[in-house]
Protein backbone atom coordinates (compact mmCIF):
# COMPACT_ATOMS: atom_id res chain seq x y z
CA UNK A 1 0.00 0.00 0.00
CA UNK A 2 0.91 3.72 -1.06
CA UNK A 3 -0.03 6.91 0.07
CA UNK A 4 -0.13 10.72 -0.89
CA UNK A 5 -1.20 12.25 2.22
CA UNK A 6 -2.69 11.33 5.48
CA UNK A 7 -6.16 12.08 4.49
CA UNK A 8 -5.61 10.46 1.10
CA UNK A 9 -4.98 7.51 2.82
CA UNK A 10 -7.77 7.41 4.99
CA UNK A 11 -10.28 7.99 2.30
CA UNK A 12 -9.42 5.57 0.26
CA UNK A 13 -9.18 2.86 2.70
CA UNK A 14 -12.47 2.55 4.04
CA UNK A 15 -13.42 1.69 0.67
CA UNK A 16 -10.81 -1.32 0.69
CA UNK A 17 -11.93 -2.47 4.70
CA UNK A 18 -15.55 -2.71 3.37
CA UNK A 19 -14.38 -4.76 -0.15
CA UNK A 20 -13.25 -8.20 2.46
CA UNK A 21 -15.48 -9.92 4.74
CA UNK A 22 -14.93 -9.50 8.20
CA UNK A 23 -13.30 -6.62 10.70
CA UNK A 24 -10.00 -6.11 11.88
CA UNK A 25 -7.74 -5.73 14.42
CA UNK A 26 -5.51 -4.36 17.18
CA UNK A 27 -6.96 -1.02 19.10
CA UNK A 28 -5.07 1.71 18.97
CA UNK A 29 -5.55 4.95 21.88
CA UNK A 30 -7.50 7.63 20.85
CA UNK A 31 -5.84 10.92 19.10
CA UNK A 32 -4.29 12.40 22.03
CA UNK A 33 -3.21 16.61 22.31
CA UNK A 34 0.13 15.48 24.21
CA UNK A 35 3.11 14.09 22.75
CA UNK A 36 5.27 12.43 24.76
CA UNK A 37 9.26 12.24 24.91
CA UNK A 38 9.15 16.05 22.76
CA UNK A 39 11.54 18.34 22.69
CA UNK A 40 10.44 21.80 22.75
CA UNK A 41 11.89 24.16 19.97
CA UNK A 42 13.64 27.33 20.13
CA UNK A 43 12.87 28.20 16.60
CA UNK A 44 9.11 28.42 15.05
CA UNK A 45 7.52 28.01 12.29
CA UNK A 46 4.77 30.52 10.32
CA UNK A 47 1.79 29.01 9.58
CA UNK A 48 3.36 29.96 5.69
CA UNK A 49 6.62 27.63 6.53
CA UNK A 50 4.86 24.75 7.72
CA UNK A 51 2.37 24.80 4.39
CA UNK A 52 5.44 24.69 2.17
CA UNK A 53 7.21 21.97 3.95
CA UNK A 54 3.72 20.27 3.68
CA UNK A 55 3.87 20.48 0.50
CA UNK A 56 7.67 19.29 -0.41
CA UNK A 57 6.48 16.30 1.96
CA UNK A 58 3.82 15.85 -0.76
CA UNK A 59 6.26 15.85 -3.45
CA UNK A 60 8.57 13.30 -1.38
CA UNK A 61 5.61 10.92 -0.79
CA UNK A 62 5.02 11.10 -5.01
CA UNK A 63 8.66 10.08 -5.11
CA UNK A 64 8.11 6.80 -3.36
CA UNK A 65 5.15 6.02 -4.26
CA UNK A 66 7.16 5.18 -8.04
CA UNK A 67 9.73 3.45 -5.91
CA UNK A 68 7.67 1.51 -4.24
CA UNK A 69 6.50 0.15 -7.75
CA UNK A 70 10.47 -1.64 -7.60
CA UNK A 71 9.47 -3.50 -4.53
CA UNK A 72 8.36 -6.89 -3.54
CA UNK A 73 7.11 -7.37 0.27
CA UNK A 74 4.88 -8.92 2.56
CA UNK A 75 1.38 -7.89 3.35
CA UNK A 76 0.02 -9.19 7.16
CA UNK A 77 -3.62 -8.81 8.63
CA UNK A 78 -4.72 -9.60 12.08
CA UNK A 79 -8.75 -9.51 12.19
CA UNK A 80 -11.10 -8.89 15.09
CA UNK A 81 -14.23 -10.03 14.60
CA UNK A 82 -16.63 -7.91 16.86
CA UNK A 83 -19.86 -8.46 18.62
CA UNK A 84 -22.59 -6.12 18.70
CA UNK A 85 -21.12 -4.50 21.69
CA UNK A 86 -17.64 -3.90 20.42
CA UNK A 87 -16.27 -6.75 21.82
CA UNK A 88 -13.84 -9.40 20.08
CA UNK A 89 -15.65 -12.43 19.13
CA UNK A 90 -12.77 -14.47 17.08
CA UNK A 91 -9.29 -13.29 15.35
CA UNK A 92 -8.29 -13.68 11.84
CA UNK A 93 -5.10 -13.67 10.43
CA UNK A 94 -4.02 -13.43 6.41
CA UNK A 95 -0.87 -13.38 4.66
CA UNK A 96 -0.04 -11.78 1.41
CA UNK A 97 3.16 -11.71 -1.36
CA UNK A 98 2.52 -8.67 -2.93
CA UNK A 99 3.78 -8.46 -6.12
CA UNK A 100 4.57 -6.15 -8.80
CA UNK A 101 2.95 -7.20 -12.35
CA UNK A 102 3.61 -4.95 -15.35
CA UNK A 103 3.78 -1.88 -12.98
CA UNK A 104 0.68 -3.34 -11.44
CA UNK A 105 0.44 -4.41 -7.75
CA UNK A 106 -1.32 -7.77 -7.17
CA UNK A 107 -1.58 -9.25 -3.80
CA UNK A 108 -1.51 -13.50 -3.62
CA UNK A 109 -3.34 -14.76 -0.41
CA UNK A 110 -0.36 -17.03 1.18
CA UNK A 111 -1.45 -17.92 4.41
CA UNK A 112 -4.73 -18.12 6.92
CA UNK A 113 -4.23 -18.10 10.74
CA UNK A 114 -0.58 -18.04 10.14
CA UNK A 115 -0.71 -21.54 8.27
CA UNK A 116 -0.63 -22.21 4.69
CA UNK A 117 -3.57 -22.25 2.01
CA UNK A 118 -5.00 -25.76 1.11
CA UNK A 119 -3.61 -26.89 -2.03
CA UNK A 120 -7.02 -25.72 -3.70
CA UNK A 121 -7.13 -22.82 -2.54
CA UNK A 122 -3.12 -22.07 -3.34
CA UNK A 123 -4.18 -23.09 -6.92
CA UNK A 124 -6.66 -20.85 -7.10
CA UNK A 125 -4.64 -17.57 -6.35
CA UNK A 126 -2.16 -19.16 -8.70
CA UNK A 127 -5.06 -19.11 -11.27
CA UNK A 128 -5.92 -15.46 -10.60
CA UNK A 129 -1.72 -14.35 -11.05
CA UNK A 130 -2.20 -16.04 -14.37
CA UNK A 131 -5.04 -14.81 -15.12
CA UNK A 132 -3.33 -10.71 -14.70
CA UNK A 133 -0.38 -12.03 -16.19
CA UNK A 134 -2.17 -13.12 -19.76
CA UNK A 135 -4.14 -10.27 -19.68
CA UNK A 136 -1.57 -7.62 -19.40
CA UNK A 137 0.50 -9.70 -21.92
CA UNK A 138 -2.12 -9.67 -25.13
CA UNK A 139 -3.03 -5.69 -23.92
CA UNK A 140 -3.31 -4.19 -27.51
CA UNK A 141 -1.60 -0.87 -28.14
CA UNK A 142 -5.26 0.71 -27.84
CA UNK A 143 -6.03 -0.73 -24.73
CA UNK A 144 -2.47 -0.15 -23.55
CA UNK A 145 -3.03 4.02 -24.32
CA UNK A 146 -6.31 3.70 -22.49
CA UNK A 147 -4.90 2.53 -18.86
CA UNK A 148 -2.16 4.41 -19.18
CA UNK A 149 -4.14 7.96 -19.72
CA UNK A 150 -6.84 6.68 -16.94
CA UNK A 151 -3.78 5.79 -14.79
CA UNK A 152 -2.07 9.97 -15.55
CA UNK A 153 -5.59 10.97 -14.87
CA UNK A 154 -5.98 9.18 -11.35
CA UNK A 155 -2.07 10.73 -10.77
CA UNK A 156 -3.40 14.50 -11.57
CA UNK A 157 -6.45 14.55 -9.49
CA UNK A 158 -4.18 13.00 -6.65
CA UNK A 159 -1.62 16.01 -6.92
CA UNK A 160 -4.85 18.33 -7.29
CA UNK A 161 -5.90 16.88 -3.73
CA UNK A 162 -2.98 16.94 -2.12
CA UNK A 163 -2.29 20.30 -3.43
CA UNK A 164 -5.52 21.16 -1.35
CA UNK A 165 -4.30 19.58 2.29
CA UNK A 166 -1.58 22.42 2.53
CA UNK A 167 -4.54 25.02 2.66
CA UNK A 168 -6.99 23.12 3.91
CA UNK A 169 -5.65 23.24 7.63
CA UNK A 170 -3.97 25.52 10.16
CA UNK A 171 -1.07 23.93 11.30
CA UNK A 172 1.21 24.28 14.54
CA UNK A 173 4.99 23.00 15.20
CA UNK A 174 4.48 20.75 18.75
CA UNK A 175 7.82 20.29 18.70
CA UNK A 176 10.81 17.66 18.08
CA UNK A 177 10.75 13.65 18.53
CA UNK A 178 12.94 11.22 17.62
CA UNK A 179 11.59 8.28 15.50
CA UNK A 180 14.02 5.32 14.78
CA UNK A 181 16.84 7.45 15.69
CA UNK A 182 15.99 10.79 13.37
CA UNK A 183 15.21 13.57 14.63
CA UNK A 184 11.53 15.06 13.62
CA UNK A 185 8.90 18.02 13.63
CA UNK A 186 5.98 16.85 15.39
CA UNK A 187 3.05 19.03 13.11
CA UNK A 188 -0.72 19.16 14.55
CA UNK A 189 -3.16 20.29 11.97
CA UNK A 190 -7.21 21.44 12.62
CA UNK A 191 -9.16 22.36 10.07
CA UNK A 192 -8.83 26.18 8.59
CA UNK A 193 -12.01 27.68 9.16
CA UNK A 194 -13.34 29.64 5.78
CA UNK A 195 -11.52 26.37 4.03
CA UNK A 196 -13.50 26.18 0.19
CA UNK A 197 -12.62 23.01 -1.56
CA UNK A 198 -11.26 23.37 -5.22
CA UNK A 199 -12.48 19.89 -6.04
CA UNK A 200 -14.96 17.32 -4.97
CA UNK A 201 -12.59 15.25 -3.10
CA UNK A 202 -11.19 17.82 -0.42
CA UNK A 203 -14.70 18.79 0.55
CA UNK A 204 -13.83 16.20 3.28
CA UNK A 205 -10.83 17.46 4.45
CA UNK A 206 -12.48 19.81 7.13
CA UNK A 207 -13.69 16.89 8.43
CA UNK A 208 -10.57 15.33 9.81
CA UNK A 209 -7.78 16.35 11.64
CA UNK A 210 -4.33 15.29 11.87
CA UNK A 211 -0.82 15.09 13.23
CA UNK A 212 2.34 14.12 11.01
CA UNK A 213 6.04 13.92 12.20
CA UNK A 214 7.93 14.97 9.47
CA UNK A 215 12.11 14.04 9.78
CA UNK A 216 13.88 16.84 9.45
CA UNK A 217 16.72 16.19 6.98
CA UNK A 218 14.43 14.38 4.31
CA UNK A 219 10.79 16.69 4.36
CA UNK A 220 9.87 13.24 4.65
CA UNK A 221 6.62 11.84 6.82
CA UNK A 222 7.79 9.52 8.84
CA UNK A 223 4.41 8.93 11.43
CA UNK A 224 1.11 10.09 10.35
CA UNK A 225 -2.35 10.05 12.43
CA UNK A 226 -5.55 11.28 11.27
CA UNK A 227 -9.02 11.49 13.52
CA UNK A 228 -12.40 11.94 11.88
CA UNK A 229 -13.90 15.01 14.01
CA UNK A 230 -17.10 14.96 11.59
CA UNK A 231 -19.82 12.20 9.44
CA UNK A 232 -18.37 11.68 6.33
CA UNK A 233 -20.22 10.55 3.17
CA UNK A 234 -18.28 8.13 1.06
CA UNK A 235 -20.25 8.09 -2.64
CA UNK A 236 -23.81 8.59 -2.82
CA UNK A 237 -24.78 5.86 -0.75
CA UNK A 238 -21.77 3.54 -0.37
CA UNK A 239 -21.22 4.47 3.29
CA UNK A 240 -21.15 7.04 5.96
CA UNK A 241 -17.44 7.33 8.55
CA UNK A 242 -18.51 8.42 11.75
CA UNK A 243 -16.36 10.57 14.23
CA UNK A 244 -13.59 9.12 15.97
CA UNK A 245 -12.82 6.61 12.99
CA UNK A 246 -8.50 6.62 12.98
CA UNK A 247 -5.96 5.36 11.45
CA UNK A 248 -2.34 5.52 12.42
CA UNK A 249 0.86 5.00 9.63
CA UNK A 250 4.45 3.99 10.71
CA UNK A 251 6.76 3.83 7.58
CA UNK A 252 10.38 2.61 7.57
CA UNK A 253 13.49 3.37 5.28
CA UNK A 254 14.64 0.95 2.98
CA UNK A 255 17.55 0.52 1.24
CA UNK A 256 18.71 4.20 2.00
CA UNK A 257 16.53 5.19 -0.75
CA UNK A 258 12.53 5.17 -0.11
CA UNK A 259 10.39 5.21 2.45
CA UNK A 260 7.70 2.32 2.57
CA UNK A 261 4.94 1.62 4.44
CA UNK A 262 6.33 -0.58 8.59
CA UNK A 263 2.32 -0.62 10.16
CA UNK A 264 -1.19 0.67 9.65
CA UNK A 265 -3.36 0.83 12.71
CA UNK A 266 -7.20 1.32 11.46
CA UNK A 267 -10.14 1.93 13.73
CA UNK A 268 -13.21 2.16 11.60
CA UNK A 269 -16.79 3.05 12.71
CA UNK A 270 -18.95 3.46 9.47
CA UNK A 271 -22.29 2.38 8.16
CA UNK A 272 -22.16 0.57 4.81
CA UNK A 273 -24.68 1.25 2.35
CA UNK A 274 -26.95 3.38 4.60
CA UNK A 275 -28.03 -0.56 6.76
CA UNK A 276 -25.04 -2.57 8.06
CA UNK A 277 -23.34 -1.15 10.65
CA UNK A 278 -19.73 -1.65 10.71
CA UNK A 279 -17.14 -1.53 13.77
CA UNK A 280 -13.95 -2.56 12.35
CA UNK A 281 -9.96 -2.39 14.36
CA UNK A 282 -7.49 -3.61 11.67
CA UNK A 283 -3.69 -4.24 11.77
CA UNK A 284 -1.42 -4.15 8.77
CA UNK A 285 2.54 -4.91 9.28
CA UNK A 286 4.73 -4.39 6.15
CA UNK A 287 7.84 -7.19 6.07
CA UNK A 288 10.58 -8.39 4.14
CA UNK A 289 10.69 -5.39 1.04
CA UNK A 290 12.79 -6.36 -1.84
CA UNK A 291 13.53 -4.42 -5.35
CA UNK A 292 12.04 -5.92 -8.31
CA UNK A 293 14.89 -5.11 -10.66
CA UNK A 294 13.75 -4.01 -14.27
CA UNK A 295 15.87 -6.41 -15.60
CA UNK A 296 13.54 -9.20 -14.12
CA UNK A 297 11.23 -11.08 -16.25
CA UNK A 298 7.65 -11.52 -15.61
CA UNK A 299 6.88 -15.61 -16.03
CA UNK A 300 3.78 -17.26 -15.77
CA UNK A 301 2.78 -19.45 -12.33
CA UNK A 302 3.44 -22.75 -14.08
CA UNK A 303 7.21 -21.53 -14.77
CA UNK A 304 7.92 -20.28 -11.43
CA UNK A 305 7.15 -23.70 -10.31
């Protein structure tokens, strides 16, 4: 998983969480106004500053999300089913290789409960590979034009968005942390009052707010956590995200060259499709990240056997 932005993220995963079957996973503490082990700062930042370093983060983030695209990794889920009061009723786990495909990314179920797939069911992820892999093999030229102008269309309207976020908020420098050993501005941002959306998407955007540390020596975002302060409609009648829906993103460096998703910590309280209530937890952990070189050649599932 890529993202632009901390509010990109969380809009487009709820979509995702409602595509599988059953909630997820491990609670995380609500958005708190403290931060602990922070340095306080001499110097300070205009609400001007902060806005431009928002936006070279954006930039950054664009920058790995094409590096990413060289990567390999592994995908983990840990699912709580809940009860009607909130409560866990049975845990789920699921293991994915995610793999890159002609510049695609393709996730292969692995494992259940930490063990691996029947051989049936192994076959039949092996069937859908195949399946991408054909298809993206006999793409005519037409065809080939098409998803690739679709694909620099989805790209624009991100950088439109995200282009949005730095104006979107007022922002304030909490102070300094150290993550992993670098040294970081801790950023809180609340919605701007007056804020008027440019496009459809950031019409949300008042509706969250966030906090991002951003390491210093890279305008790079290292931690991000967003809160939902306000309903949100998702589509026309796909769902509404209640307040206090969260998710929390931990990225890592790899290979002294990208940064790349480490954990995603969702808490999800939504209705689906204006009847089913849903009160999901998820947990996502990252793993074992390794470069798909271009010189690598895409086989089929048969070969790799």
């Amino acid at each position: 998983m890529r993202v632009l932005t901390l509010i990109l993220v969380l809009m487009f995963a709820v979509p995702a969480v409602f595509g599988q079957e059953s909630p997820a996973a491990t609670p995380v503490a609500p958005l708190s106004g403290q931060i602990l082990a922070t340095t306080p700062v001499s110097e300070s930042l205009s609400q001007e500053q902060i806005q431009e370093m928002i936006r070279r983060v954006a930039e950054k983030d664009r920058e790995n999300d094409k590096l990413q695209r060289d990567y390999t990794y592994v995908e983990r889920v840990e699912e709580h089913k809940l009860n009607g009061k909130g409560e866990v009723g049975s845990t789920e786990t699921r293991t994915y290789d995610v793999l890159q495909i002609y510049s695609d990314q393709v996730r292969r179920l692995t494992s259940k409960d930490d063990k691996p797939l029947p051989a049936k069911d192994a076959a039949k992820e092996d069937e859908k590979i195949q399946k991408i892999i054909d298809k993206r093999k006999n793409e005519s030229e037409g065809d080939r034009e098409k998803r690739l102008k679709k694909e620099e269309k989805e790209r624009e309207d991100d950088r439109r968005f995200v282009g949005e976020v730095a104006d979107a908020y007022n922002f304030k420098l909490a102070g300094l942390q150290t993550l992993d050993g670098r040294e970081t501005y801790v950023i809180d941002a609340d919605p701007r009052p007056g804020f008027e959306a440019k496009s459809r998407e950031a019409k949300i955007l008042p509706k969250f707010k966030f906090r991002v540390w951003i390491d210093r020596a890279e305008n790079q975002w290292v931690k991000l956590d967003a809160q939902c302060i306000d309903t949100v409609s998702v589509g026309l009648f796909l769902a509404r995200i209640h307040k206090g829906s969260r998710i929390v993103i931990d990225t890592v460096r790899v290979n002294d060259e990208v940064w790349l998703p480490r954990r995603v910590d969702l808490r999800l309280d939504a209705k689906v499709a204006l009847l089913k209530n849903y009160n999901l937890e998820e947990d996502i952990t990252y793993a074992n990240y390794k470069k798909f070189h271009s010189a690598s050649r895409i086989v089929g599932m048969e070969e790799v056997k």
